[in-house]
PDB file of N, CA and C in Angstrom:
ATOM      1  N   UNK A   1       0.838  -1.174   0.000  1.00  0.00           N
ATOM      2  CA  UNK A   1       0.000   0.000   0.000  1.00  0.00           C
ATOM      3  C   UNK A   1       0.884   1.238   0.000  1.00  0.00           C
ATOM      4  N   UNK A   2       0.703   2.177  -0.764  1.00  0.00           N
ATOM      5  CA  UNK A   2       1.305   3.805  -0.433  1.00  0.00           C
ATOM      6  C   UNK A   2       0.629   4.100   0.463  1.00  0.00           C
ATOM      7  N   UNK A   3       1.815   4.689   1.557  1.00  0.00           N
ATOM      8  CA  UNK A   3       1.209   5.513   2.815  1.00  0.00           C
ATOM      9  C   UNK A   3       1.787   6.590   2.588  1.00  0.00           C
ATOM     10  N   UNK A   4       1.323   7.500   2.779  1.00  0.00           N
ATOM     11  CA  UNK A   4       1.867   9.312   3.141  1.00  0.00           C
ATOM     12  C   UNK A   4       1.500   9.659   4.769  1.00  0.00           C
ATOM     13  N   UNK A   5       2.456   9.525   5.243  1.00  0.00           N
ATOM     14  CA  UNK A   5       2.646  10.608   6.590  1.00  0.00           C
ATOM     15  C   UNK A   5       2.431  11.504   6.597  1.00  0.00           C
ATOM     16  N   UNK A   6       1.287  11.685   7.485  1.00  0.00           N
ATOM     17  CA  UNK A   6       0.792  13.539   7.601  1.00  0.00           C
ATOM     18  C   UNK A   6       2.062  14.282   8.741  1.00  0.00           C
ATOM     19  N   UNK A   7       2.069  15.412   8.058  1.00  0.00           N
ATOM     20  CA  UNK A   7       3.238  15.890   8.876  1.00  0.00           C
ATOM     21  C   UNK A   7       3.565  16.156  10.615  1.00  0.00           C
ATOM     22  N   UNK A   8       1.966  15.610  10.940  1.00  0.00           N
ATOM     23  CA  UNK A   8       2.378  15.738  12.621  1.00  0.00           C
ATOM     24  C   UNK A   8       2.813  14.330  12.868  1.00  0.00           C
ATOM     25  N   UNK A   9       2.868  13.144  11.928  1.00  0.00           N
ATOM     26  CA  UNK A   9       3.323  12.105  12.404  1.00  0.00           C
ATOM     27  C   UNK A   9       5.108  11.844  12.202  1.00  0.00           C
ATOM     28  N   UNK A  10       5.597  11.464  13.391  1.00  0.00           N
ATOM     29  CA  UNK A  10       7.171  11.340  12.872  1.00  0.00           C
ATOM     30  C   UNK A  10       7.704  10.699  11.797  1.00  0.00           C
ATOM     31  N   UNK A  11       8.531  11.104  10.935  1.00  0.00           N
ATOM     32  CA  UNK A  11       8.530  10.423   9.534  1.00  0.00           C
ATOM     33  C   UNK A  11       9.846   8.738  10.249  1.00  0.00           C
ATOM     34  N   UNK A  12      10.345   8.575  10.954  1.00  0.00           N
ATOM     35  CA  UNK A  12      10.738   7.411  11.667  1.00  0.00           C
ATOM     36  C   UNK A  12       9.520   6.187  11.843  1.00  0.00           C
ATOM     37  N   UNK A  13       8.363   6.683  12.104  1.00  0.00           N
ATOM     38  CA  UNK A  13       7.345   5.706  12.271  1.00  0.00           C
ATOM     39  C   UNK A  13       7.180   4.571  10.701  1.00  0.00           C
ATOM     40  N   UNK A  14       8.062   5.214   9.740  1.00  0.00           N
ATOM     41  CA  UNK A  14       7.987   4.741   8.122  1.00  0.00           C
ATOM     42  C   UNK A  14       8.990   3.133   8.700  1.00  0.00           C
ATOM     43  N   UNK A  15       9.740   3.146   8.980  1.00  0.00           N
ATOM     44  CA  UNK A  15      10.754   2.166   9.686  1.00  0.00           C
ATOM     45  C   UNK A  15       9.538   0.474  10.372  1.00  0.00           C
ATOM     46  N   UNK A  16       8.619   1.099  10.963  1.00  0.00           N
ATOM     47  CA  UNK A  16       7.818  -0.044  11.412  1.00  0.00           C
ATOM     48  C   UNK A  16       6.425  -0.582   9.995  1.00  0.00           C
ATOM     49  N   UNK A  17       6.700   0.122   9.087  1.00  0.00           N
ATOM     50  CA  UNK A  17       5.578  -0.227   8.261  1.00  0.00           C
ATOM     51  C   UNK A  17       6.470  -1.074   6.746  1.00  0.00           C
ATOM     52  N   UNK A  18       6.930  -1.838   7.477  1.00  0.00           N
ATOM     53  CA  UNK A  18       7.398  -2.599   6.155  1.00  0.00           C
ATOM     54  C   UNK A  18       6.640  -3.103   5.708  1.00  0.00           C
ATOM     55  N   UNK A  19       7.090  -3.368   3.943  1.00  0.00           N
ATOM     56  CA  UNK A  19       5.944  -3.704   3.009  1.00  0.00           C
ATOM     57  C   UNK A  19       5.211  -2.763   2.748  1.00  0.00           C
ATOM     58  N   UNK A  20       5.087  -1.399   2.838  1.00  0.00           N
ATOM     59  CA  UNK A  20       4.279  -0.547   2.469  1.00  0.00           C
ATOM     60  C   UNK A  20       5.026   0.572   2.176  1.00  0.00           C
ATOM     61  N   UNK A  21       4.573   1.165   0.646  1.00  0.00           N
ATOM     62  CA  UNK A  21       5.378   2.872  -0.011  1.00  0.00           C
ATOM     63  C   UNK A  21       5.812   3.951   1.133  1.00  0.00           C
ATOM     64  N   UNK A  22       6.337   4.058   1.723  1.00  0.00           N
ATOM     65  CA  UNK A  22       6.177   5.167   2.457  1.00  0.00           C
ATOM     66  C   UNK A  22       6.732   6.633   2.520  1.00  0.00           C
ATOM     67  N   UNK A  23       5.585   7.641   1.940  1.00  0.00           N
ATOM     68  CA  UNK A  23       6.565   8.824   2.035  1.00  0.00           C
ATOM     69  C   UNK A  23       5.515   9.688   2.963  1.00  0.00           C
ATOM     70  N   UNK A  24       6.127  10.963   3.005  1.00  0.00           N
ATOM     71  CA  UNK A  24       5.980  11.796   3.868  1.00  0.00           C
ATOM     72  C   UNK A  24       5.564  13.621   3.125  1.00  0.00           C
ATOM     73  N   UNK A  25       4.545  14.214   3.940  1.00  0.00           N
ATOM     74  CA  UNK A  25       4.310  15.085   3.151  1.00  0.00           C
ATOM     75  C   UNK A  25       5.157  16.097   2.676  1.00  0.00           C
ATOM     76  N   UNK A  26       6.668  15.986   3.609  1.00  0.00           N
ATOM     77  CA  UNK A  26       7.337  17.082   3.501  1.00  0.00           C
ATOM     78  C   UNK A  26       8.045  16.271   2.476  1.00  0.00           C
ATOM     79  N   UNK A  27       8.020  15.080   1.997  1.00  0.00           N
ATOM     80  CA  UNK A  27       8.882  14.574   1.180  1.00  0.00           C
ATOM     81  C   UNK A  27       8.503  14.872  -0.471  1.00  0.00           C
ATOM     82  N   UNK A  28       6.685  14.908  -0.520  1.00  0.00           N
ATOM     83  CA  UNK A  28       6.168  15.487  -1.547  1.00  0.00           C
ATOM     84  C   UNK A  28       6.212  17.124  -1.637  1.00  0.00           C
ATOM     85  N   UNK A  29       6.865  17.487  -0.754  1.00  0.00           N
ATOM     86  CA  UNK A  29       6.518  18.992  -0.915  1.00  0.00           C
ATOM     87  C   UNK A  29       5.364  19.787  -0.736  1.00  0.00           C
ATOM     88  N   UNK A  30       4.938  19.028   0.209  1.00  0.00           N
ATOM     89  CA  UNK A  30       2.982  19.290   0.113  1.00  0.00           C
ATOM     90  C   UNK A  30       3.470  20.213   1.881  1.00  0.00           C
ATOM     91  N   UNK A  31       4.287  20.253   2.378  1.00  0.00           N
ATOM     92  CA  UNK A  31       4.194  21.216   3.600  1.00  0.00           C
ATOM     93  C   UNK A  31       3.208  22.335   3.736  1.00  0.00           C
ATOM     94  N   UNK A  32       2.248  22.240   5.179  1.00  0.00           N
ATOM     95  CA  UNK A  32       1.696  23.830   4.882  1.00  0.00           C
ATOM     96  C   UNK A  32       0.250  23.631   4.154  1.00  0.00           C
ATOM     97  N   UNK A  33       0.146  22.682   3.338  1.00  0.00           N
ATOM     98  CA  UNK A  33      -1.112  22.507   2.731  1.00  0.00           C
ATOM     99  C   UNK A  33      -1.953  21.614   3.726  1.00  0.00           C
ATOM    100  N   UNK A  34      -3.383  22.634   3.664  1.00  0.00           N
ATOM    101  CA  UNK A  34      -4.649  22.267   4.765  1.00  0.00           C
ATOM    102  C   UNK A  34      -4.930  20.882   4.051  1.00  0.00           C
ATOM    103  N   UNK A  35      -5.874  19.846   5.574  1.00  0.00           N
ATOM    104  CA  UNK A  35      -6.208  18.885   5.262  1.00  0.00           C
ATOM    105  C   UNK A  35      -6.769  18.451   4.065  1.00  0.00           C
ATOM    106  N   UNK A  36      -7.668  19.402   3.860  1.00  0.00           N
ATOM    107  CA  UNK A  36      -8.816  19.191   2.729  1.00  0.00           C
ATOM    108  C   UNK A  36      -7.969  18.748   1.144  1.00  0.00           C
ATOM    109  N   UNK A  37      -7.043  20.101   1.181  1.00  0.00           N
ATOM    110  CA  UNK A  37      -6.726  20.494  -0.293  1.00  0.00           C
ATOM    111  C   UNK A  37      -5.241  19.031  -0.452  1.00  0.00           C
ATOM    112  N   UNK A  38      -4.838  18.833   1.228  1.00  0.00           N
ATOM    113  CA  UNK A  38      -3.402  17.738   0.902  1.00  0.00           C
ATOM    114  C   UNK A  38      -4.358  16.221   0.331  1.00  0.00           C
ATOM    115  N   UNK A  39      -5.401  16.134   0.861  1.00  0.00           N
ATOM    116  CA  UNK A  39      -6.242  14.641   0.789  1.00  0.00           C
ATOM    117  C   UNK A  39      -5.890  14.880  -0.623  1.00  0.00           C
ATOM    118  N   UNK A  40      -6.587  15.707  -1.341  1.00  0.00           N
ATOM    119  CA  UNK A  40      -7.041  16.083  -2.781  1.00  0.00           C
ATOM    120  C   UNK A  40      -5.918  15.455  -3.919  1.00  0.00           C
ATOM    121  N   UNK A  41      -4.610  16.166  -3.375  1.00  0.00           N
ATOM    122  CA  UNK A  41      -3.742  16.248  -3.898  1.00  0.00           C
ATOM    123  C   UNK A  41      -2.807  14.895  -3.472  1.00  0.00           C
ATOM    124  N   UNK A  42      -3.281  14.203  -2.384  1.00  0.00           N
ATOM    125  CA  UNK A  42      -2.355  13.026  -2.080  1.00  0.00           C
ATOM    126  C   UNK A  42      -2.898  11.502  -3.088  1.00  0.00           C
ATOM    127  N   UNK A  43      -4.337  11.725  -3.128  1.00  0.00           N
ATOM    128  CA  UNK A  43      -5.364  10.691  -3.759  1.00  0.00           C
ATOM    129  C   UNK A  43      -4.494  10.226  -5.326  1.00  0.00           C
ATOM    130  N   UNK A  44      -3.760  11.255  -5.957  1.00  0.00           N
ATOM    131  CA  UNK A  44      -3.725   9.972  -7.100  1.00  0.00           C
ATOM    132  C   UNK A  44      -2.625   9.275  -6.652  1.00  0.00           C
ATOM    133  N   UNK A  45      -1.624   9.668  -5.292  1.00  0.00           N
ATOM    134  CA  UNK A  45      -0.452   9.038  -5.747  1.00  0.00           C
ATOM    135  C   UNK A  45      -0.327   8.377  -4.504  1.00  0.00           C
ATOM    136  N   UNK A  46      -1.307   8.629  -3.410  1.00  0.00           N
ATOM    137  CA  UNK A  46      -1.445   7.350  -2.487  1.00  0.00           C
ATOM    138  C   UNK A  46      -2.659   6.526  -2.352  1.00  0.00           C
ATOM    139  N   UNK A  47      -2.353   5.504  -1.387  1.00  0.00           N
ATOM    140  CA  UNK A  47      -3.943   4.623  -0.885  1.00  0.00           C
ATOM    141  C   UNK A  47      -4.420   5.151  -0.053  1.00  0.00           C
ATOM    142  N   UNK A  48      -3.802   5.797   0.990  1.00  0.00           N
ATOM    143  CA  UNK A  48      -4.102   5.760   2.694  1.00  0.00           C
ATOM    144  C   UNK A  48      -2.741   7.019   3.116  1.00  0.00           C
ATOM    145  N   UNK A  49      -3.623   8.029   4.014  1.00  0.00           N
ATOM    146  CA  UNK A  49      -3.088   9.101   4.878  1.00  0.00           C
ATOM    147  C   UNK A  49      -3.050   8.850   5.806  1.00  0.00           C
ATOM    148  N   UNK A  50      -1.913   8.448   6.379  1.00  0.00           N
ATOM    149  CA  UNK A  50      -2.158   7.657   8.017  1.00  0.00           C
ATOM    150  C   UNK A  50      -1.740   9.808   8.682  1.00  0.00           C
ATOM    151  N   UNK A  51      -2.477  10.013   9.690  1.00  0.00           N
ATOM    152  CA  UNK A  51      -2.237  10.980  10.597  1.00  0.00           C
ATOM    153  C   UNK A  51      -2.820  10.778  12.094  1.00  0.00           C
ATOM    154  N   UNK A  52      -2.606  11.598  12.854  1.00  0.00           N
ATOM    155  CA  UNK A  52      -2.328  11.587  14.821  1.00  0.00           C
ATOM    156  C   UNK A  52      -3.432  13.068  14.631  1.00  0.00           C
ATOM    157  N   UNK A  53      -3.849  13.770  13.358  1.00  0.00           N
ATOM    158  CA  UNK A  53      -4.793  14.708  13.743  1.00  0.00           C
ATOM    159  C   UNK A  53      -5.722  14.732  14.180  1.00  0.00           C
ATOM    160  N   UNK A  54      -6.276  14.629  15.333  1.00  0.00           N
ATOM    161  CA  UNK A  54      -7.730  14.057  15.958  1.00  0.00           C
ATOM    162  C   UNK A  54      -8.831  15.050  15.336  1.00  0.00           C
ATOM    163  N   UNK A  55      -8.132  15.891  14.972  1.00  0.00           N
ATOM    164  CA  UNK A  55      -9.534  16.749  14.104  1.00  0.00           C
ATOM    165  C   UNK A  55      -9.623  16.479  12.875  1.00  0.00           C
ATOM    166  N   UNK A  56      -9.291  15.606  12.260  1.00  0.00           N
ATOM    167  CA  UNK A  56      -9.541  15.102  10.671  1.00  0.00           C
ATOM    168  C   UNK A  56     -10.686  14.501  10.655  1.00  0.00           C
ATOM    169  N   UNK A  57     -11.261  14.101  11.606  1.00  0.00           N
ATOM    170  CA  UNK A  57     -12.465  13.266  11.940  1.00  0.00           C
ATOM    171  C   UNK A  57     -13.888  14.225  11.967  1.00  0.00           C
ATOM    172  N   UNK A  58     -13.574  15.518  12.214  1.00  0.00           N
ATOM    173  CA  UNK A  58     -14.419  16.056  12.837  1.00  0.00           C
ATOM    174  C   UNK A  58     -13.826  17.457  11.524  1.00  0.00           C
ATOM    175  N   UNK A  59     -13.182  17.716  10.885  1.00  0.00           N
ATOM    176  CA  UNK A  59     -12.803  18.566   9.535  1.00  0.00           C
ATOM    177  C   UNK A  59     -13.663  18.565   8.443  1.00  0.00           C
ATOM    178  N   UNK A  60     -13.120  17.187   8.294  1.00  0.00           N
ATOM    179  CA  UNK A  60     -13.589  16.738   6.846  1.00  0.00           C
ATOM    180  C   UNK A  60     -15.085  15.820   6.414  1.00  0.00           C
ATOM    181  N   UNK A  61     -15.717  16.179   5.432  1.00  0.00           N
ATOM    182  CA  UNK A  61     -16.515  14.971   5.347  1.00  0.00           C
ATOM    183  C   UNK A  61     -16.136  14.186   4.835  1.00  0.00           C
ATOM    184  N   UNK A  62     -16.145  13.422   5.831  1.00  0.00           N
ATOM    185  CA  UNK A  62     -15.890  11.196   5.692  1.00  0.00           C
ATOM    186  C   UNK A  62     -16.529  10.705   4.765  1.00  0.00           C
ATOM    187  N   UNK A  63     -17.515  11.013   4.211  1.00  0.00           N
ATOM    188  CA  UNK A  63     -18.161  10.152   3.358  1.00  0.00           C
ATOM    189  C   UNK A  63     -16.942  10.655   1.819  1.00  0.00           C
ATOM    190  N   UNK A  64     -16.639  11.845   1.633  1.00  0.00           N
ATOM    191  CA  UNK A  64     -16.345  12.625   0.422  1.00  0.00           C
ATOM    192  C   UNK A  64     -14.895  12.173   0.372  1.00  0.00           C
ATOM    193  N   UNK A  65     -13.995  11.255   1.070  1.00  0.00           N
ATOM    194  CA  UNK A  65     -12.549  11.456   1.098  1.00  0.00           C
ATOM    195  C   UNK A  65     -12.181  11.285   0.187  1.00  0.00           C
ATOM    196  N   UNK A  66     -11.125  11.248  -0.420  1.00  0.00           N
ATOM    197  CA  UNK A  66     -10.928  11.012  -1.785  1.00  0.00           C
ATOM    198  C   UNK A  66      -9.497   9.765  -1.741  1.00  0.00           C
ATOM    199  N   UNK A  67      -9.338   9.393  -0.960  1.00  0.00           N
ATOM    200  CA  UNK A  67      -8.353   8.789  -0.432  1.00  0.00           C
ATOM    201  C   UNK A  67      -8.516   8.267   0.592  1.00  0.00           C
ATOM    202  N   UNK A  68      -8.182   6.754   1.390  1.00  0.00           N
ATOM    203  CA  UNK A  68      -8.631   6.279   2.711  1.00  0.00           C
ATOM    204  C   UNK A  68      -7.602   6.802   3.922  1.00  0.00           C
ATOM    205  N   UNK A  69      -8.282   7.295   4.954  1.00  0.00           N
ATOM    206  CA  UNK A  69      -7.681   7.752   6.153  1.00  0.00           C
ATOM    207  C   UNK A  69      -7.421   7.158   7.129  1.00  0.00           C
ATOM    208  N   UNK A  70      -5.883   6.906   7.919  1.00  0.00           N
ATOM    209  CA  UNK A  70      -6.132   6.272   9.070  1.00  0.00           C
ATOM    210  C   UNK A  70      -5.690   6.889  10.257  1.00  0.00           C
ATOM    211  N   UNK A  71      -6.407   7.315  11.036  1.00  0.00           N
ATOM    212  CA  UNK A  71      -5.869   8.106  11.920  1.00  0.00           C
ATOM    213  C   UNK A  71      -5.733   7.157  13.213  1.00  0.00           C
ATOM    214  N   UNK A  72      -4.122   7.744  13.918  1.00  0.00           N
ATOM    215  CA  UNK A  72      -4.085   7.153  14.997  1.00  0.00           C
ATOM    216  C   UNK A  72      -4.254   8.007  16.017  1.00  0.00           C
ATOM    217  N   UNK A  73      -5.240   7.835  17.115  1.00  0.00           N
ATOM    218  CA  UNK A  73      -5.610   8.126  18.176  1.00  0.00           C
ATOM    219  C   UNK A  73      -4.012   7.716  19.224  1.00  0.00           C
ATOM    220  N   UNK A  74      -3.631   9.011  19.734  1.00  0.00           N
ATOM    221  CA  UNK A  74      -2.344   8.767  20.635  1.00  0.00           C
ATOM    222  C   UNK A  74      -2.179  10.389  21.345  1.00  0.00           C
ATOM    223  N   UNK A  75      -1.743  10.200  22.741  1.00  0.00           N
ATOM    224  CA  UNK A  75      -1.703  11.044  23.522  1.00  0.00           C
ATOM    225  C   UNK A  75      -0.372  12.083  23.404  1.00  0.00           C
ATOM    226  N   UNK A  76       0.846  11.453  22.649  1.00  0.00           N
ATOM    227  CA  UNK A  76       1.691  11.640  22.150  1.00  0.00           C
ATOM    228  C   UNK A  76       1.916  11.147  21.048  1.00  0.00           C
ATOM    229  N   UNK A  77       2.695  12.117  20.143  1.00  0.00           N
ATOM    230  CA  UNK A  77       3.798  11.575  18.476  1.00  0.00           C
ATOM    231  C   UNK A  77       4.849  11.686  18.633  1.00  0.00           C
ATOM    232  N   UNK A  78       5.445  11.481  20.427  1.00  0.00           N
ATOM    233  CA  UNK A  78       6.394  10.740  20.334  1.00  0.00           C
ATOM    234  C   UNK A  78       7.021   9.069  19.483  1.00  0.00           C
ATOM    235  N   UNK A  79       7.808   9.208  18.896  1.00  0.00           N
ATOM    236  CA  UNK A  79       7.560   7.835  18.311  1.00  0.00           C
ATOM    237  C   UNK A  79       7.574   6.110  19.055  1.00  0.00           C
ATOM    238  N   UNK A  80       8.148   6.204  20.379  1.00  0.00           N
ATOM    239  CA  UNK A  80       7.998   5.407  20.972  1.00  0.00           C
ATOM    240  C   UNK A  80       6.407   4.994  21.375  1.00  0.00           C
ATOM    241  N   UNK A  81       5.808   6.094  21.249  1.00  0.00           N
ATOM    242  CA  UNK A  81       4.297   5.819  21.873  1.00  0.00           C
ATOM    243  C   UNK A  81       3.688   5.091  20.677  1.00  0.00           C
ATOM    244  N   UNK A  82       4.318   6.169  19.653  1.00  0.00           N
ATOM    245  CA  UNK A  82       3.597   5.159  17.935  1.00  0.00           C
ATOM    246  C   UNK A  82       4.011   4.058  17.592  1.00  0.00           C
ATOM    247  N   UNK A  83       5.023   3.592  18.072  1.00  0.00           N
ATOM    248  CA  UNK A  83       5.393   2.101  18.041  1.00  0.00           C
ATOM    249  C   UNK A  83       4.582   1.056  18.782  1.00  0.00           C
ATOM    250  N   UNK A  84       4.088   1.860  19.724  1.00  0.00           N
ATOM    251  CA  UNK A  84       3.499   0.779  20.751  1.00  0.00           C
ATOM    252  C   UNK A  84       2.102   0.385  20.200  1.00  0.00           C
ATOM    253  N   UNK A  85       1.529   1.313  19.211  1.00  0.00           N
ATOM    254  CA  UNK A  85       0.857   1.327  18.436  1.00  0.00           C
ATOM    255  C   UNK A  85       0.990   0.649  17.242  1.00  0.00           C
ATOM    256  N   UNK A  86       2.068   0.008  16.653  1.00  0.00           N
ATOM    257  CA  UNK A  86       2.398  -0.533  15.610  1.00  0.00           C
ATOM    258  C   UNK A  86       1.702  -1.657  14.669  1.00  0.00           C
ATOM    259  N   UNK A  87       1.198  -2.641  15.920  1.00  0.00           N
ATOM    260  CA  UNK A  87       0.270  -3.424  15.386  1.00  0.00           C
ATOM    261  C   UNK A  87      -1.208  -3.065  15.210  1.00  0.00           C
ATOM    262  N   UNK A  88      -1.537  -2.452  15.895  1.00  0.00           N
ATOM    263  CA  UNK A  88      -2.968  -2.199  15.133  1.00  0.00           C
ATOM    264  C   UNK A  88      -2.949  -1.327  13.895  1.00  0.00           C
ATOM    265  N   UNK A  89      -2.136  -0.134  13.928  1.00  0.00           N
ATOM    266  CA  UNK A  89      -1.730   0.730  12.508  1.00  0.00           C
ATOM    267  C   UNK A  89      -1.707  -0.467  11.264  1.00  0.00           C
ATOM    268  N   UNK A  90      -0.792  -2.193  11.316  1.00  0.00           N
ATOM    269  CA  UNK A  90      -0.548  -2.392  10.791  1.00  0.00           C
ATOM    270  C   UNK A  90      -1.675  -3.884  10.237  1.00  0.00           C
ATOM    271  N   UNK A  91      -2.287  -3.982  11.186  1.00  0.00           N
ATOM    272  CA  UNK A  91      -3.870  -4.581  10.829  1.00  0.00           C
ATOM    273  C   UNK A  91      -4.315  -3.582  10.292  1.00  0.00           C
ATOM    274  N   UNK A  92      -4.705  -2.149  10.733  1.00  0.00           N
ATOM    275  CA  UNK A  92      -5.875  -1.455   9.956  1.00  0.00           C
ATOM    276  C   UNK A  92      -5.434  -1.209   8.263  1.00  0.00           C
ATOM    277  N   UNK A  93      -3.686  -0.694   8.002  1.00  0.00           N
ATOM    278  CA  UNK A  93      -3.502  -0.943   6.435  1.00  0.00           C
ATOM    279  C   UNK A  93      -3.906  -1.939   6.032  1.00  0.00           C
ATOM    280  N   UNK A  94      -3.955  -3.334   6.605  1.00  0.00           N
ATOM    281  CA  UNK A  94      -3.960  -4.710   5.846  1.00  0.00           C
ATOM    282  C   UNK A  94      -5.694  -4.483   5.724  1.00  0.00           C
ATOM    283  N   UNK A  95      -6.807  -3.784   6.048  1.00  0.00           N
ATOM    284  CA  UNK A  95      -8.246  -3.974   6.306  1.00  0.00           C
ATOM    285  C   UNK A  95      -8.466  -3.074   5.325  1.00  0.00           C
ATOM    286  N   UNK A  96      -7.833  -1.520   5.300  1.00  0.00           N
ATOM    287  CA  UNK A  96      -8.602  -0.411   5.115  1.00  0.00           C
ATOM    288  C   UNK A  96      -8.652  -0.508   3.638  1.00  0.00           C
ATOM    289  N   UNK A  97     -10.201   0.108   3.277  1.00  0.00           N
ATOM    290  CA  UNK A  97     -10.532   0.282   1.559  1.00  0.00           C
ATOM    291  C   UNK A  97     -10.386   1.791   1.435  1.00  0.00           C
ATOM    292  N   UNK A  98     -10.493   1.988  -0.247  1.00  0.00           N
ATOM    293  CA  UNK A  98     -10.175   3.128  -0.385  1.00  0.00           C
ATOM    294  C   UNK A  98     -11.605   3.815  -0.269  1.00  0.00           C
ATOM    295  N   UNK A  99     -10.991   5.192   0.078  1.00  0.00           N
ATOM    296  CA  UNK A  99     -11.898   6.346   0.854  1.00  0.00           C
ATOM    297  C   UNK A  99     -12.347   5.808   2.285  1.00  0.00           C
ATOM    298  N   UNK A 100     -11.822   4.996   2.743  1.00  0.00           N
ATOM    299  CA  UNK A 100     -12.739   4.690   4.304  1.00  0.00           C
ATOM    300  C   UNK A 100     -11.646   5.472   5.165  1.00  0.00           C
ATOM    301  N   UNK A 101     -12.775   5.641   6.280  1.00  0.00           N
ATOM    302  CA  UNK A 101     -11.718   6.168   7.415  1.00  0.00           C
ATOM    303  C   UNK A 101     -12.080   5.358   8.819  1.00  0.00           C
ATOM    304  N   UNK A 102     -11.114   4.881   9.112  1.00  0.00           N
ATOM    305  CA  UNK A 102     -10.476   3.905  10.601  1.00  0.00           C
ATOM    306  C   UNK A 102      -9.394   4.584  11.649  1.00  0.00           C
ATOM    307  N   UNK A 103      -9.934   4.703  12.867  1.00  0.00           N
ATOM    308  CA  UNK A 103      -9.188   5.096  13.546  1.00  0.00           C
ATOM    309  C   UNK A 103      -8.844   4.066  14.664  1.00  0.00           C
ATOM    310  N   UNK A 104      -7.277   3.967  15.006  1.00  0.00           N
ATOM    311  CA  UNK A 104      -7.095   2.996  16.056  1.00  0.00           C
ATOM    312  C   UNK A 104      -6.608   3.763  16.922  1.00  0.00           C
ATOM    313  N   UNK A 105      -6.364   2.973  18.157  1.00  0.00           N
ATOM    314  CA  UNK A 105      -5.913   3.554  19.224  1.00  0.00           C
ATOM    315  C   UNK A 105      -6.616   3.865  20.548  1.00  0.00           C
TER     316      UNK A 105
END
């Protein structure tokens, strides 16, 4: 699966998602660009926006994504905390369809 890291997630967390594309928004150059317009622009060239934004849920309309979302629910983006998180992040890629949104955590 292509994943794109939303930029509040540490781009190190790419390290636990083997088997899957992984880049990062600052890697596309997409820095700075609001949720709405990065989904838009991430959709042809990923599957899935994994992000830690707890307001993506409550931003955007879910039904309209144009791309599937997975947000992880975490008290920190420290990356040790997102590791501890690792396996469910890495069930929900193996589940998630495109345009759905799943949040673990």
């Amino acid at each position: 699966m292509r994943v794109l890291l939303d930029e509040c997630v540490p781009k190190r967390l790419r390290i636990g998602l083997n088997g899957h594309a992984v880049r990062t928004v600052v890697e596309m150059g997409w820095s700075g660009i609001k949720n709405g317009k990065l989904l838009a622009a991430a959709a042809d060239e990923f599957d899935c926006m994994l992000t830690v934004d707890a307001n993506m849920e409550n931003q955007q309309h879910l039904p309209a994504l144009p791309i599937a979302v997975l947000l992880v629910r975490s008290t920190s983006t420290d990356i040790n905390t997102l590791n501890a998180k690792l396996p469910d992040i890495l069930v929900a890629l193996s589940i998630i369809q495109p345009k759905q949104f799943i949040a673990v955590g």
